[in-house]
N, C-alpha and C. Protein backbone atom coordinates (compact mmCIF):
# COMPACT_ATOMS: atom_id res chain seq x y z
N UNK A 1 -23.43 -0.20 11.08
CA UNK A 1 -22.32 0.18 11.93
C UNK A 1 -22.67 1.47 12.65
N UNK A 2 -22.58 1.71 14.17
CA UNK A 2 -22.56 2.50 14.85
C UNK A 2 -21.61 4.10 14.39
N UNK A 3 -22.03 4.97 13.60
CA UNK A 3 -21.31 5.83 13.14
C UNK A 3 -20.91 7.09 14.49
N UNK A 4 -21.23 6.70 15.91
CA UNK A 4 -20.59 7.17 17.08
C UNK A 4 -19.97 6.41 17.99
N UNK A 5 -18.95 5.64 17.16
CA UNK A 5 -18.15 4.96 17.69
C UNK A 5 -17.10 5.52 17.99
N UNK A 6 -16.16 5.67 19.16
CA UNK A 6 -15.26 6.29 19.64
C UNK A 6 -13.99 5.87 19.22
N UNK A 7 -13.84 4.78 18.70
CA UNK A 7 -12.83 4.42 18.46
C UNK A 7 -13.29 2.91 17.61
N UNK A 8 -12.06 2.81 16.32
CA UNK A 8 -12.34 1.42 15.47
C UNK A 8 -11.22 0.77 15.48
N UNK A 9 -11.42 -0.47 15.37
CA UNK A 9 -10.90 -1.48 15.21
C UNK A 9 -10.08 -1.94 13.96
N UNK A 10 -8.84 -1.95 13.09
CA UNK A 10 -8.63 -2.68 11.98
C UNK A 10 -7.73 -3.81 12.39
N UNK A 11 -7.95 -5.07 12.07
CA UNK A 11 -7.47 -5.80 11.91
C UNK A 11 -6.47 -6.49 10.53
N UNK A 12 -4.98 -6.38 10.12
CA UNK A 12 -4.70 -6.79 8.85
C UNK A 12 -3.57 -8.03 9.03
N UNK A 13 -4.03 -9.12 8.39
CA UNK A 13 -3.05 -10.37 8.06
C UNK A 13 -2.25 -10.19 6.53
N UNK A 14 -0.92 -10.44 7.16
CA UNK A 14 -0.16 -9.98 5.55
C UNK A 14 0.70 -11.80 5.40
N UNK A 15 0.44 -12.35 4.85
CA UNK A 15 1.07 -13.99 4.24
C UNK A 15 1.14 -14.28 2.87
N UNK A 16 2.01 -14.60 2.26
CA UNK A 16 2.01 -15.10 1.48
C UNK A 16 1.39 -15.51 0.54
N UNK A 17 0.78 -15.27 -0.90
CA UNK A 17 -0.21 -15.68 -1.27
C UNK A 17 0.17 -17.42 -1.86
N UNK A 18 -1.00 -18.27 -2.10
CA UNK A 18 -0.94 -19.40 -2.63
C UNK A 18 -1.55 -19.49 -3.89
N UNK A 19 -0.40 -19.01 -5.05
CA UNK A 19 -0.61 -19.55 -6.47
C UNK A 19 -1.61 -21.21 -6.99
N UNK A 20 -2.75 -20.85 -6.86
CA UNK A 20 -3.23 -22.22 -6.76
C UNK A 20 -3.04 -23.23 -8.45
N UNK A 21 -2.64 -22.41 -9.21
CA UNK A 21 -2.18 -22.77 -10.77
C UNK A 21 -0.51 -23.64 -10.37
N UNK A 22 -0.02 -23.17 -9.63
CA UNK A 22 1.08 -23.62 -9.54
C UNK A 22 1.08 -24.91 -8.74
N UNK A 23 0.54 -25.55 -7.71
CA UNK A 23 0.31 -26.50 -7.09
C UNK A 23 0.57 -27.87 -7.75
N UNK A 24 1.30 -28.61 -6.97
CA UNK A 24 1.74 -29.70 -7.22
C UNK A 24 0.94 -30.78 -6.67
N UNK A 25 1.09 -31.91 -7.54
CA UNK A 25 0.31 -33.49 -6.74
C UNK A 25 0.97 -33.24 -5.11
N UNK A 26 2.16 -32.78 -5.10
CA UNK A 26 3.04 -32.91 -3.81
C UNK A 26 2.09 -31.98 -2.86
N UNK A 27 2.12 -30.88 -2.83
CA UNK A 27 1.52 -30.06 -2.30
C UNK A 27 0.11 -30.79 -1.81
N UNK A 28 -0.47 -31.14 -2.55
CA UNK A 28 -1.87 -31.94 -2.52
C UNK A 28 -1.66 -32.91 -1.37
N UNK A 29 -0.72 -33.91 -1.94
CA UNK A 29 -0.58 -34.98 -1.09
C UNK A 29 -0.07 -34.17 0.53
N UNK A 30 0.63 -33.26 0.31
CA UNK A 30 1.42 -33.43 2.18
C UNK A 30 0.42 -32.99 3.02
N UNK A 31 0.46 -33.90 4.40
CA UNK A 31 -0.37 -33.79 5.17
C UNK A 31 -0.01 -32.45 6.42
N UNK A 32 -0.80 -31.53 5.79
CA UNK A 32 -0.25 -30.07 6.64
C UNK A 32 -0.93 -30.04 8.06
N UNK A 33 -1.21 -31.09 8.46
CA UNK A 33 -1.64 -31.29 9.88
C UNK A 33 -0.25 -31.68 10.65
N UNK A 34 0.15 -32.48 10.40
CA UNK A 34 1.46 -33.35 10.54
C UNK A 34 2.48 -31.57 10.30
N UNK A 35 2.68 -31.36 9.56
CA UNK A 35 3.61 -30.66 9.20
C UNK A 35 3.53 -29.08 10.42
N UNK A 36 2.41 -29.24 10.80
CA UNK A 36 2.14 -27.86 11.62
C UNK A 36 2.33 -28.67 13.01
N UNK A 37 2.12 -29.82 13.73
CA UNK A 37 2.21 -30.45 14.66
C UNK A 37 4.37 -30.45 14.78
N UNK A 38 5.06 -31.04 13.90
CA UNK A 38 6.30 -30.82 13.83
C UNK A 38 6.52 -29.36 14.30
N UNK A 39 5.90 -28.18 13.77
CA UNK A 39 6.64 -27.07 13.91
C UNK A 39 5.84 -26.62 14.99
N UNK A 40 5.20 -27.36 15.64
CA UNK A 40 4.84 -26.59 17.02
C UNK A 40 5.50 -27.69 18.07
N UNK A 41 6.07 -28.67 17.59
CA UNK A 41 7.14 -29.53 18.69
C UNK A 41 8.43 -28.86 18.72
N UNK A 42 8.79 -28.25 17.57
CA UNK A 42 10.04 -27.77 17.35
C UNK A 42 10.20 -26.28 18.13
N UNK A 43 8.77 -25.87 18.43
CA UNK A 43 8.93 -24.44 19.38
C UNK A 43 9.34 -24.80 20.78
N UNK A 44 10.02 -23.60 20.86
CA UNK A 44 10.90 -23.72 22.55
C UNK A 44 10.02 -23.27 23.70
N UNK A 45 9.15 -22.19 23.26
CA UNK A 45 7.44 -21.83 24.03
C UNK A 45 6.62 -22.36 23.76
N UNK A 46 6.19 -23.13 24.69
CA UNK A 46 4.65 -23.67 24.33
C UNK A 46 3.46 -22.75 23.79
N UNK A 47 3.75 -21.57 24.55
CA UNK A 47 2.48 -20.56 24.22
C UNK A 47 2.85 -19.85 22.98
N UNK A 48 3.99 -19.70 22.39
CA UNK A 48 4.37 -19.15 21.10
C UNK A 48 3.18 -19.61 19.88
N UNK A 49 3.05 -18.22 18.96
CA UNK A 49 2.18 -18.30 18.32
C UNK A 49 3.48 -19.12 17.07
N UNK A 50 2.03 -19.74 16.55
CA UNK A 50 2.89 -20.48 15.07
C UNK A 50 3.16 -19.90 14.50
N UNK A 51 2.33 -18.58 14.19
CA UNK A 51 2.76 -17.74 12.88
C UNK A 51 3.81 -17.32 13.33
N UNK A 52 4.78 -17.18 14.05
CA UNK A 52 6.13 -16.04 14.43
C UNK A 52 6.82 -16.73 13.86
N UNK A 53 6.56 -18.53 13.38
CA UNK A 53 7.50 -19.25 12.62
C UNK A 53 7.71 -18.98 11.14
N UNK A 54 6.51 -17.72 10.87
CA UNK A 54 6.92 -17.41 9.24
C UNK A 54 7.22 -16.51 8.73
N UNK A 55 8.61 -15.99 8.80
CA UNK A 55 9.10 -15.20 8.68
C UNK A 55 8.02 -13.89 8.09
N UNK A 56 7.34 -14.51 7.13
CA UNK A 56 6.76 -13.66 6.01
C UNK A 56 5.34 -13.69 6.57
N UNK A 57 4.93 -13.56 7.31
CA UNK A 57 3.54 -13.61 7.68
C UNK A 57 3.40 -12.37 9.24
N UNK A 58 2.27 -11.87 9.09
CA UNK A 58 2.36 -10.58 9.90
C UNK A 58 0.87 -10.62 10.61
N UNK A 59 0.83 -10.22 11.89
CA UNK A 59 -0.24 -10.07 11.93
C UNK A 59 -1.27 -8.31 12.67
N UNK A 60 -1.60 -7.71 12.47
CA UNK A 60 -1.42 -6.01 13.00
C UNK A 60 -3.09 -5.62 13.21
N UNK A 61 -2.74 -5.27 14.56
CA UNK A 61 -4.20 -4.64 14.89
C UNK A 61 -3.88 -3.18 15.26
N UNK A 62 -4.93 -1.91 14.47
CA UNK A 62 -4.74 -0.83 15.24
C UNK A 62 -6.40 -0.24 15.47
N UNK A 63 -6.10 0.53 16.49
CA UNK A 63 -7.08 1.46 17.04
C UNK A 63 -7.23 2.92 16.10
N UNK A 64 -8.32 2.95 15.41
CA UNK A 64 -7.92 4.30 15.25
C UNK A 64 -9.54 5.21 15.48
N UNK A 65 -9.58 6.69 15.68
CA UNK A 65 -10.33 7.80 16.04
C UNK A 65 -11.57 7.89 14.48
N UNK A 66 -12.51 8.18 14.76
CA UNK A 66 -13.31 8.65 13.65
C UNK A 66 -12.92 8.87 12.36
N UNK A 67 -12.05 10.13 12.85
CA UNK A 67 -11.56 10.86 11.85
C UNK A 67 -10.41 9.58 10.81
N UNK A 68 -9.70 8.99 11.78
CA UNK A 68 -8.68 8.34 11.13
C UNK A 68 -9.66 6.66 10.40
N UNK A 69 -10.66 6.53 11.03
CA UNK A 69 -10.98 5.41 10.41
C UNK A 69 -11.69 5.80 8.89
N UNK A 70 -11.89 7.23 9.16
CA UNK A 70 -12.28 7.53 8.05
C UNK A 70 -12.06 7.65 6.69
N UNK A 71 -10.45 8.30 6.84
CA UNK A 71 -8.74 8.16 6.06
C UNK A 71 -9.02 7.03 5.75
N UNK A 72 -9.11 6.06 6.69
CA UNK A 72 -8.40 4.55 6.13
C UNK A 72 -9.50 4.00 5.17
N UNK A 73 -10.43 4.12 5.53
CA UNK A 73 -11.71 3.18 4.70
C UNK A 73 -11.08 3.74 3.17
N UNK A 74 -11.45 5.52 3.09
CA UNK A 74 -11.40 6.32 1.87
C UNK A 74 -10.21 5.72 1.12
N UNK A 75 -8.83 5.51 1.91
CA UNK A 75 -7.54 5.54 1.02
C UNK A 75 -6.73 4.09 2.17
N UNK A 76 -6.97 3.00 2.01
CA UNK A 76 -6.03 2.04 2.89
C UNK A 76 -5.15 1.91 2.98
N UNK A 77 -4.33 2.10 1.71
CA UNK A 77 -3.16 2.20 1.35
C UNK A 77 -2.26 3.04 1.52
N UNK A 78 -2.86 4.42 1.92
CA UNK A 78 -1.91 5.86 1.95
C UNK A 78 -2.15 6.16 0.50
N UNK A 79 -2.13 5.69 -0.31
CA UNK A 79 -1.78 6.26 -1.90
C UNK A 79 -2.35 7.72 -1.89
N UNK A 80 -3.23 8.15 -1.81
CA UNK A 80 -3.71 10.00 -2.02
C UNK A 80 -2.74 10.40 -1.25
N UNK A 81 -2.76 10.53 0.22
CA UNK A 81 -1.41 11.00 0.87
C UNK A 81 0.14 11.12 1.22
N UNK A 82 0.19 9.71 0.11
CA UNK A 82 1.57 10.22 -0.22
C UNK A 82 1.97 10.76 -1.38
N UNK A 83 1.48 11.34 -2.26
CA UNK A 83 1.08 12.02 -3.23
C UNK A 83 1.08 13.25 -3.24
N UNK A 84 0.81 13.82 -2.05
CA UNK A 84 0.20 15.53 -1.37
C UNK A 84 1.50 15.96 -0.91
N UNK A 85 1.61 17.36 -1.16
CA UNK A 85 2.84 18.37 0.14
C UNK A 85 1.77 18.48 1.18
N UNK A 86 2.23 18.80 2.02
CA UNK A 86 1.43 19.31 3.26
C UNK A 86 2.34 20.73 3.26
N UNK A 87 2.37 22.12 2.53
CA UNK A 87 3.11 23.01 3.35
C UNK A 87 2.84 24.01 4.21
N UNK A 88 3.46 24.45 5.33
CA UNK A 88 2.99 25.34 6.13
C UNK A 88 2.11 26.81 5.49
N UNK A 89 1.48 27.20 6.12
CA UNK A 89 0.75 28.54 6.00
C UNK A 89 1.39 29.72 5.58
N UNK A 90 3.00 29.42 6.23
CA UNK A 90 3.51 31.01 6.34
C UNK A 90 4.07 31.84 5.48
């Protein structure tokens, strides 16, 4: 990786996870081709993304500076910084 990069890229998908212990013959059997074809007939925009149909599913891109991609790699979560006071000098 170019460590004079002006600016980075994160990309994060937040969905639902799939308990694969829990899975049913049903689950198995339904044909989720069919089932994603329905819910893109049922959209009122053609160009609408599918995912906006799940409530629970997110999708987030940010830009961030050196410094900040740096934060993020170290701590992704925030956890060290929300942890900290920040108080003034005076």
């Amino acid at each position: 990786m170019d460590s004079d990069a002006d600016r980075f890229t994160v990309h994060i998908e937040v969905y639902p996870s799939q308990d694969t212990e829990s899975l049913s013959q049903a689950d198995l059997d339904c044909d989720h081709l069919e089932a994603m074809s329905e819910m893109l007939s049922e959209q009122e925009d053609p160009n609408a993304d599918p995912a906006d149909a799940l409530p629970s599913y997110r999708k987030l891109r940010y830009e961030l500076c050196p410094s900040c991609q740096a934060r993020f790699v170290r701590d992704p979560l925030g956890l060290e910084s929300s942890q900290k006071f920040h108080f003034s000098k005076n």
